[in-house]
PDB file of N, CA and C in Angstrom:
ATOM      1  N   UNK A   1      73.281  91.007  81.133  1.00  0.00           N
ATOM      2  CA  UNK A   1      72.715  90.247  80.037  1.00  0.00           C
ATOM      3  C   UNK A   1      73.822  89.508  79.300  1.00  0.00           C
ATOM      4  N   UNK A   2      73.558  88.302  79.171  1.00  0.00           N
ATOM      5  CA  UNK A   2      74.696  87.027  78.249  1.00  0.00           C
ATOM      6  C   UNK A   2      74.511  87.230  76.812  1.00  0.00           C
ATOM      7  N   UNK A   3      75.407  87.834  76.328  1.00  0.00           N
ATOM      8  CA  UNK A   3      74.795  87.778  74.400  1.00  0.00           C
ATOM      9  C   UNK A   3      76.326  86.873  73.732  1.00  0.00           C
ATOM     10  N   UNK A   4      75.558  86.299  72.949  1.00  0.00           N
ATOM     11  CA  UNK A   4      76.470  85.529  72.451  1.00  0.00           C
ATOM     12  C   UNK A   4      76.767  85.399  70.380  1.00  0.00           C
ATOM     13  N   UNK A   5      77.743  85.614  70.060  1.00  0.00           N
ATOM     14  CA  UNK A   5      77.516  85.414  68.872  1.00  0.00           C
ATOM     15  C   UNK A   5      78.886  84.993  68.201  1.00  0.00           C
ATOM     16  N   UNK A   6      78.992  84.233  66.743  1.00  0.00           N
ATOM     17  CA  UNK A   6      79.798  83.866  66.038  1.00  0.00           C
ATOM     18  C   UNK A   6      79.714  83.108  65.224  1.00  0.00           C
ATOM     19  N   UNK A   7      81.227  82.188  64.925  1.00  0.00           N
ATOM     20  CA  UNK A   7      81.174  81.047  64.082  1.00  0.00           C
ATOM     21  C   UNK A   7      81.922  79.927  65.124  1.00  0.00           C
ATOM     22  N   UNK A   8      80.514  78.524  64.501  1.00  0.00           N
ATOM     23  CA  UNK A   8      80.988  77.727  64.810  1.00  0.00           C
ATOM     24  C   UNK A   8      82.008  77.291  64.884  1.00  0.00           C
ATOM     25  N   UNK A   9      82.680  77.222  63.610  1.00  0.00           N
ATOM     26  CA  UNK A   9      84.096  76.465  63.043  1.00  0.00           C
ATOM     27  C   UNK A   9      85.408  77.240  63.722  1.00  0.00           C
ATOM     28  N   UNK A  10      84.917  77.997  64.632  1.00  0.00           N
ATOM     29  CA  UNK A  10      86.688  78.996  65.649  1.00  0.00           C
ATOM     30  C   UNK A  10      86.150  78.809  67.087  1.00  0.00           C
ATOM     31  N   UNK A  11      84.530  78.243  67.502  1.00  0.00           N
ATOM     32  CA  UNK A  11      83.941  78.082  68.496  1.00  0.00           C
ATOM     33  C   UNK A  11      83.506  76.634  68.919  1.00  0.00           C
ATOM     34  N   UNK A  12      83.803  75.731  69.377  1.00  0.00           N
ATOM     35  CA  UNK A  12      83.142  74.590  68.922  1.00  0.00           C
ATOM     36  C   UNK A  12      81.781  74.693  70.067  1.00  0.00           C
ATOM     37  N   UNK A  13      81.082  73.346  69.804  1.00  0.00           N
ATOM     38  CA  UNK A  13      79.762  73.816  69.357  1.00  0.00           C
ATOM     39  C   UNK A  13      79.186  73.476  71.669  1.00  0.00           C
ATOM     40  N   UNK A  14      80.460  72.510  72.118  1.00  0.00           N
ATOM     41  CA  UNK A  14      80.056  72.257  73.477  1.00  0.00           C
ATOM     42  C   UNK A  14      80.727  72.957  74.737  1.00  0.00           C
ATOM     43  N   UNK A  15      81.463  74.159  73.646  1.00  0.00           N
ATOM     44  CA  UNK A  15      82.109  75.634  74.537  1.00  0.00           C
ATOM     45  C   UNK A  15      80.520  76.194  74.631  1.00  0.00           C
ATOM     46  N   UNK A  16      80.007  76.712  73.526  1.00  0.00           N
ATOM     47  CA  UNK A  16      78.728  77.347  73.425  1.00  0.00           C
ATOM     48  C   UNK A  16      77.789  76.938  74.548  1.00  0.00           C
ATOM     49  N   UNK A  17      77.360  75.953  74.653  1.00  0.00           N
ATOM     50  CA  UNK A  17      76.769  74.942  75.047  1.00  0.00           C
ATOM     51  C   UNK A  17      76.894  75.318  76.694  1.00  0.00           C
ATOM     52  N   UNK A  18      78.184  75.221  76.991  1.00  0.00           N
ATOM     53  CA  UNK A  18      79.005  75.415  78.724  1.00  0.00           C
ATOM     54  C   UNK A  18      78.423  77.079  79.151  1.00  0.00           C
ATOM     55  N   UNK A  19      78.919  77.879  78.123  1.00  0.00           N
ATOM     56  CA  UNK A  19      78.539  79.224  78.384  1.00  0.00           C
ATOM     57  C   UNK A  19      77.060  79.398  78.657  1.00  0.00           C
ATOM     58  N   UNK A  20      76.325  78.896  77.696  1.00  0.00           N
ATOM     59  CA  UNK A  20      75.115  79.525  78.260  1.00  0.00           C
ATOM     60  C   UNK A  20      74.276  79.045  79.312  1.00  0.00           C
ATOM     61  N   UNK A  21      74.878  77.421  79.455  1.00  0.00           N
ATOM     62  CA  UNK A  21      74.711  76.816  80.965  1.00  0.00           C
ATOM     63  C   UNK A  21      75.207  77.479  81.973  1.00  0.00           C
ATOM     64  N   UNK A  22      76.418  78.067  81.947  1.00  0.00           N
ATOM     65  CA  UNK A  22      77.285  78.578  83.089  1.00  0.00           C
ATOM     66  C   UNK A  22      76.224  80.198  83.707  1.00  0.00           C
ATOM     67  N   UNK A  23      75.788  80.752  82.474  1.00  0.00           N
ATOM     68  CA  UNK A  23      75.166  82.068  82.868  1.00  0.00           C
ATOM     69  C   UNK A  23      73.960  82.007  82.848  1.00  0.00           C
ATOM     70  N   UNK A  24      72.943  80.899  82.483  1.00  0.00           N
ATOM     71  CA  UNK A  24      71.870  80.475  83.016  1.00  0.00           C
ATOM     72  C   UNK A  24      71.028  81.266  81.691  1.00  0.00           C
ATOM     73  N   UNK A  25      71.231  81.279  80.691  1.00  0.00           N
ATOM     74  CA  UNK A  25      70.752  82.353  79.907  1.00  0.00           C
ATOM     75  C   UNK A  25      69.667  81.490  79.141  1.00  0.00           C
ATOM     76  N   UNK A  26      68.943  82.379  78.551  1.00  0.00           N
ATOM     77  CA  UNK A  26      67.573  82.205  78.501  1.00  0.00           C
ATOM     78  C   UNK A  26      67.632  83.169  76.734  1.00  0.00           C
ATOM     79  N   UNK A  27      66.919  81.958  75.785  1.00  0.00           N
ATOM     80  CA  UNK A  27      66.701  82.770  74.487  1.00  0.00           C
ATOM     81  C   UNK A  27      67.220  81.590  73.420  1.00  0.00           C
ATOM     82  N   UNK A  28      66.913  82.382  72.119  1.00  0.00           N
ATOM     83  CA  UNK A  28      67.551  81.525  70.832  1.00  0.00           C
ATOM     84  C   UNK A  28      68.846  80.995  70.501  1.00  0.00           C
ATOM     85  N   UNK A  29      69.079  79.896  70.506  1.00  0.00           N
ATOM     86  CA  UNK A  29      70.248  79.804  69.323  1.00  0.00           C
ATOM     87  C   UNK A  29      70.163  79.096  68.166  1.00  0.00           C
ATOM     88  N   UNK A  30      70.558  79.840  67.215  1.00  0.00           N
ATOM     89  CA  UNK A  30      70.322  79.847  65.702  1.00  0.00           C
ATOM     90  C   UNK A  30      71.380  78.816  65.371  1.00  0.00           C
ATOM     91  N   UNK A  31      71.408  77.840  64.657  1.00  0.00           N
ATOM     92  CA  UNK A  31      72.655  76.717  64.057  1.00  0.00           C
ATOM     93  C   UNK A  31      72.200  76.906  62.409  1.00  0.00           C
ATOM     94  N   UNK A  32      73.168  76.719  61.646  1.00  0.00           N
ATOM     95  CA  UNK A  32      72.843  76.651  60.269  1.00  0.00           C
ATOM     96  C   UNK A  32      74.150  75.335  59.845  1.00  0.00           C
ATOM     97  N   UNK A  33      74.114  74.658  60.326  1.00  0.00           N
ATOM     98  CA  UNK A  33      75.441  73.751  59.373  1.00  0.00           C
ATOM     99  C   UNK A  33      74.927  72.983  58.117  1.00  0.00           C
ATOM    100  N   UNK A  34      75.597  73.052  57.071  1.00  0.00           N
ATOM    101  CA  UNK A  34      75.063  72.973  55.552  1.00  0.00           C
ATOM    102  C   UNK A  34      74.233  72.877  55.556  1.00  0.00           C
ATOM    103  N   UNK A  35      73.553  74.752  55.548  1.00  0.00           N
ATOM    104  CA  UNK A  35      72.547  75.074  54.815  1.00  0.00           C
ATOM    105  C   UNK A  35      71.014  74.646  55.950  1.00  0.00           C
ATOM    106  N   UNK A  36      71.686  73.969  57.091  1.00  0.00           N
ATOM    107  CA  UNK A  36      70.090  73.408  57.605  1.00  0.00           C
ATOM    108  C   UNK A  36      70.086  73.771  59.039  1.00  0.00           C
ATOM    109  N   UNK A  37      69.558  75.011  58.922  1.00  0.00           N
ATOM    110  CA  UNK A  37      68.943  75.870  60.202  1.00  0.00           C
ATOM    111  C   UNK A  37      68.332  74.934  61.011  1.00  0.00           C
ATOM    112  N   UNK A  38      68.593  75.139  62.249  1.00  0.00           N
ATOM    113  CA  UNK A  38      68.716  74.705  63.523  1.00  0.00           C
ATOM    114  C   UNK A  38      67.940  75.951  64.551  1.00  0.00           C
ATOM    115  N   UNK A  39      66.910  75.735  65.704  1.00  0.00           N
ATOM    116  CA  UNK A  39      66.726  76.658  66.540  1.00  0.00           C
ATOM    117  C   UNK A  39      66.589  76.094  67.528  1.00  0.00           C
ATOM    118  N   UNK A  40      67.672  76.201  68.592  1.00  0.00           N
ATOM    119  CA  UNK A  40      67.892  75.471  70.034  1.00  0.00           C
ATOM    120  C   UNK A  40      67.411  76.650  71.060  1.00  0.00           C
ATOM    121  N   UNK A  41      66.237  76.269  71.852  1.00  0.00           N
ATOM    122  CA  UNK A  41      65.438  77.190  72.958  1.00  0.00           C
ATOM    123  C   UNK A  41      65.892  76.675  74.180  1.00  0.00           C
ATOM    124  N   UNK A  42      66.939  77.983  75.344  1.00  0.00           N
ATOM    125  CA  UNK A  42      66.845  77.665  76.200  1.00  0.00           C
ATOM    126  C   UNK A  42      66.331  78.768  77.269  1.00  0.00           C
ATOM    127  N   UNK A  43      66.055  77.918  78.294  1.00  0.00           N
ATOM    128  CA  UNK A  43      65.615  78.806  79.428  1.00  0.00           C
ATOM    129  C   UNK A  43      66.662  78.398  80.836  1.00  0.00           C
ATOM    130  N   UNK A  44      66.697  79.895  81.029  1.00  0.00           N
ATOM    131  CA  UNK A  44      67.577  79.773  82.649  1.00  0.00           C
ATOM    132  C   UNK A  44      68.895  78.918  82.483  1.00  0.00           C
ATOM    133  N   UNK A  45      69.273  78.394  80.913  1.00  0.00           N
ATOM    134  CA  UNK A  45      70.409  77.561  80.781  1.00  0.00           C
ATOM    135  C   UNK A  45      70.363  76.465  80.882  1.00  0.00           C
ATOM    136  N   UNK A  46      68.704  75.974  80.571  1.00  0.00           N
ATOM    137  CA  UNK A  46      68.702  74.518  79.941  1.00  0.00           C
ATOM    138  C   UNK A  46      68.102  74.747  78.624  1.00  0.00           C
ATOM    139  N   UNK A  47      67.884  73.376  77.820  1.00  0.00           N
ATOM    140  CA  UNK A  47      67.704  73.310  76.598  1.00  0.00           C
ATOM    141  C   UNK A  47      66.367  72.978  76.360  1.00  0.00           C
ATOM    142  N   UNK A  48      65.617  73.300  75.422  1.00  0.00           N
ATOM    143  CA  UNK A  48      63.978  73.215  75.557  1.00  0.00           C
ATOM    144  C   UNK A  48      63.924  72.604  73.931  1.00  0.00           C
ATOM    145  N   UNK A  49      64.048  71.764  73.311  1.00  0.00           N
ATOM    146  CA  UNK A  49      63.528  70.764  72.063  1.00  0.00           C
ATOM    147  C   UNK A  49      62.584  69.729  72.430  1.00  0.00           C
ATOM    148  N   UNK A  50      62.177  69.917  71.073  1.00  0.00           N
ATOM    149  CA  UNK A  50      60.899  68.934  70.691  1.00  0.00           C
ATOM    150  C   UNK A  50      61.973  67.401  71.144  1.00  0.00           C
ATOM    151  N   UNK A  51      61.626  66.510  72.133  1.00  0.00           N
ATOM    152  CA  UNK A  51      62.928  65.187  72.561  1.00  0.00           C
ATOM    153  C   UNK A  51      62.950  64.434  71.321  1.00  0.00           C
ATOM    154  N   UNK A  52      61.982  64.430  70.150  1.00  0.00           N
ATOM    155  CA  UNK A  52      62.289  63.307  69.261  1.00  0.00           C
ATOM    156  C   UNK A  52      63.389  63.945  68.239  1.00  0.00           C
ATOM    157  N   UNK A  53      63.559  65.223  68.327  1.00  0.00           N
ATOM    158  CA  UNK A  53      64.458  65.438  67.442  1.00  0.00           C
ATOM    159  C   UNK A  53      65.950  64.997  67.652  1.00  0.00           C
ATOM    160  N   UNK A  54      67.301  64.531  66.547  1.00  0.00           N
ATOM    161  CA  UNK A  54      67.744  63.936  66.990  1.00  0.00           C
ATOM    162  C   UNK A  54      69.011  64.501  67.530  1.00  0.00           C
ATOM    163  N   UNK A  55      69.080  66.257  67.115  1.00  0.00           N
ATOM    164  CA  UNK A  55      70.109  66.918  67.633  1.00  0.00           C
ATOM    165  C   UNK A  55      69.393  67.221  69.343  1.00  0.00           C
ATOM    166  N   UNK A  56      68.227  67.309  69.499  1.00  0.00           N
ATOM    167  CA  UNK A  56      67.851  67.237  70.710  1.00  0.00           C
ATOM    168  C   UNK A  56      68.621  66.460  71.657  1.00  0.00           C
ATOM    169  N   UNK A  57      68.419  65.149  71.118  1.00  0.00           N
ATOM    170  CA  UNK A  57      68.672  64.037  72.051  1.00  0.00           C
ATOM    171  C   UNK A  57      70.547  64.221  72.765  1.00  0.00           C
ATOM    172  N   UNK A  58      71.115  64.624  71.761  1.00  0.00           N
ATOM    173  CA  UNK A  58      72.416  64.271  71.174  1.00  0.00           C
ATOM    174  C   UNK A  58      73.150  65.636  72.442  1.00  0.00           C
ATOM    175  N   UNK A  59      72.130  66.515  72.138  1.00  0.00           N
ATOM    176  CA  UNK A  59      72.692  68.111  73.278  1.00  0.00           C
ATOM    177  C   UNK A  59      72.405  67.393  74.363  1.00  0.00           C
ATOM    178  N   UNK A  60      71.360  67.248  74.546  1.00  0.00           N
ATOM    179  CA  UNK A  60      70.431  66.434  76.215  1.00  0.00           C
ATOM    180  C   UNK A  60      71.327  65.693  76.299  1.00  0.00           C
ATOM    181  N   UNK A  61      72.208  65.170  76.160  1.00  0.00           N
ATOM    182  CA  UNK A  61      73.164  64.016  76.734  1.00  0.00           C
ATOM    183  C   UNK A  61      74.331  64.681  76.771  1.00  0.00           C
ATOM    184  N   UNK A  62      75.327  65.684  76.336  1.00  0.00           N
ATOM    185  CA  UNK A  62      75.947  66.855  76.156  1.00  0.00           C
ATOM    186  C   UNK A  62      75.620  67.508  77.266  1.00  0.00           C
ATOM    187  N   UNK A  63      74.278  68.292  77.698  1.00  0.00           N
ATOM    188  CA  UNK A  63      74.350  68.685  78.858  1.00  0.00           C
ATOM    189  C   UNK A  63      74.554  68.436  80.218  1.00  0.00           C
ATOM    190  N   UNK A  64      73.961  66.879  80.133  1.00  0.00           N
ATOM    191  CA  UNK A  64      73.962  65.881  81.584  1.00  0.00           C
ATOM    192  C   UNK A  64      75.199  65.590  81.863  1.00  0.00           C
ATOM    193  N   UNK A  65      76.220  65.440  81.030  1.00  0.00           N
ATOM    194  CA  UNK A  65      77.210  64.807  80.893  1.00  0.00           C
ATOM    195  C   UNK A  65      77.865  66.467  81.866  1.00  0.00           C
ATOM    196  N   UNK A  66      77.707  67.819  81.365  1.00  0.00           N
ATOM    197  CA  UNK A  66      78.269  68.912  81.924  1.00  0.00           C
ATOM    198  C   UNK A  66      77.820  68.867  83.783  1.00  0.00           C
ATOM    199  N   UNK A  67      76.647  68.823  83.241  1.00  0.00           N
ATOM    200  CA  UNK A  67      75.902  68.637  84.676  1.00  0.00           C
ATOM    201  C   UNK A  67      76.969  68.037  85.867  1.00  0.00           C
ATOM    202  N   UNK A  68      76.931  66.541  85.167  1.00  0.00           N
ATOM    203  CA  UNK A  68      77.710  65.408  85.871  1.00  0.00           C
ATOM    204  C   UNK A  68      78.957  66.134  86.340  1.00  0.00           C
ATOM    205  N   UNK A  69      79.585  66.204  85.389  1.00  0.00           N
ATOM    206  CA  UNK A  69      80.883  66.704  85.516  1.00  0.00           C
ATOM    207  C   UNK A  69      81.259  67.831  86.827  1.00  0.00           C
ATOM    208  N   UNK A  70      80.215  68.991  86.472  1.00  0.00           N
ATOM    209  CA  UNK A  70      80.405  70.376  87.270  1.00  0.00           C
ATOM    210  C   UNK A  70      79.740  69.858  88.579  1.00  0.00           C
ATOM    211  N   UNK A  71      78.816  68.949  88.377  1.00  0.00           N
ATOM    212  CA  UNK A  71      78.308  68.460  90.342  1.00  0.00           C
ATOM    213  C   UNK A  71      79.787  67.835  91.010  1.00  0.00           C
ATOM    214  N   UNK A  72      80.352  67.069  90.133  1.00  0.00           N
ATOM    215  CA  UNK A  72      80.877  66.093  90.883  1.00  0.00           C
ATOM    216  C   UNK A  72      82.627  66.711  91.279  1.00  0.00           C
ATOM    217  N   UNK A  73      82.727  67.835  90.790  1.00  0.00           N
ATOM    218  CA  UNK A  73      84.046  68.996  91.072  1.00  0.00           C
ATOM    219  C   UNK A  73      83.080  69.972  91.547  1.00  0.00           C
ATOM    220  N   UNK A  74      82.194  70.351  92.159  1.00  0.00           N
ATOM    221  CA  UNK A  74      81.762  71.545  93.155  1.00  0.00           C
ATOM    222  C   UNK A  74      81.625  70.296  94.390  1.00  0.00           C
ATOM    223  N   UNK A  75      81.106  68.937  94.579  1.00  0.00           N
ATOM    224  CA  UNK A  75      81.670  68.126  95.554  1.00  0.00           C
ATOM    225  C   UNK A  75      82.795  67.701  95.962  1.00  0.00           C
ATOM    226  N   UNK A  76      83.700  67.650  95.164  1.00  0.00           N
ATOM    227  CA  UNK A  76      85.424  67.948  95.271  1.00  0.00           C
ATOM    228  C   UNK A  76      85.888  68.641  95.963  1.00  0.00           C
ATOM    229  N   UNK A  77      85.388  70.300  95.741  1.00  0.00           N
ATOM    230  CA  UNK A  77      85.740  70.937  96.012  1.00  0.00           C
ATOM    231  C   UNK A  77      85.194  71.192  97.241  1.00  0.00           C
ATOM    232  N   UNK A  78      83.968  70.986  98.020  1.00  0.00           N
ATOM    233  CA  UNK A  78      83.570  71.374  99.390  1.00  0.00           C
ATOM    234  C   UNK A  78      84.436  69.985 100.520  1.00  0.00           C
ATOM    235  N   UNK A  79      84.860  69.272  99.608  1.00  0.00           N
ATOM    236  CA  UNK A  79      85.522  68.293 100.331  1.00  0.00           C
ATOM    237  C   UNK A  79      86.557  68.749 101.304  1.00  0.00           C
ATOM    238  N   UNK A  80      87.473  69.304 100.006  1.00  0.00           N
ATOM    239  CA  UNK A  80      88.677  70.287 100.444  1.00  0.00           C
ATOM    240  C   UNK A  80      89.303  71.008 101.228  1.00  0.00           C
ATOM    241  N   UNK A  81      87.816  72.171 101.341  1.00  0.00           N
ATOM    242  CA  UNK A  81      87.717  73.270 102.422  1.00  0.00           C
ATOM    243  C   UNK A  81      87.900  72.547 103.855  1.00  0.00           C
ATOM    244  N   UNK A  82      88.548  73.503 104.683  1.00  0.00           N
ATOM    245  CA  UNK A  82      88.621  73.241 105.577  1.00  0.00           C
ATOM    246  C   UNK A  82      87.643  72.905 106.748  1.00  0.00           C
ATOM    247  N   UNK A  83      87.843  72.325 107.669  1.00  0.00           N
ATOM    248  CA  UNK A  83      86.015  72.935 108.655  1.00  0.00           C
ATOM    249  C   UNK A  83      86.529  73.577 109.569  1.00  0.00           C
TER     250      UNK A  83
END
């Protein structure tokens, strides 16, 4: 089981973000930055918001961008290997 907890401000917020993508984890995360609670739902280690919201949008592009990234170095990397 992935449990995760802390402060933002010693964590930044697209480490968080990597981790619970990386372990596929599934559940709440609570945000409070001044004073204005935040509840980001994911499943299996994607992100589940209402899309008009605008921290929604803002993660959803944050994640694709990880996506991108980790496809295109696990294709790197099968390059590599030998045959």
């Amino acid at each position: 089981m992935f449990e995760l907890s802390g402060d933002l401000a010693e964590r930044p917020i697209l480490e968080v973000l990597r981790a619970v993508h990386a372990h596929g984890a599934s559940g709440l995360l609570e945000l409070d930055p001044s004073g204005h609670r935040r509840r980001l739902f994911f499943v299996n280690g994607e992100l589940h918001l209402p899309g008009s919201h605008p921290l929604a949008r803002k993660l959803a592009e944050q994640l694709a961008t990880l996506r991108a990234a980790q496809s295109t170095a696990m294709s790197g990397q099968a390059q590599l290997e030998p045959a």
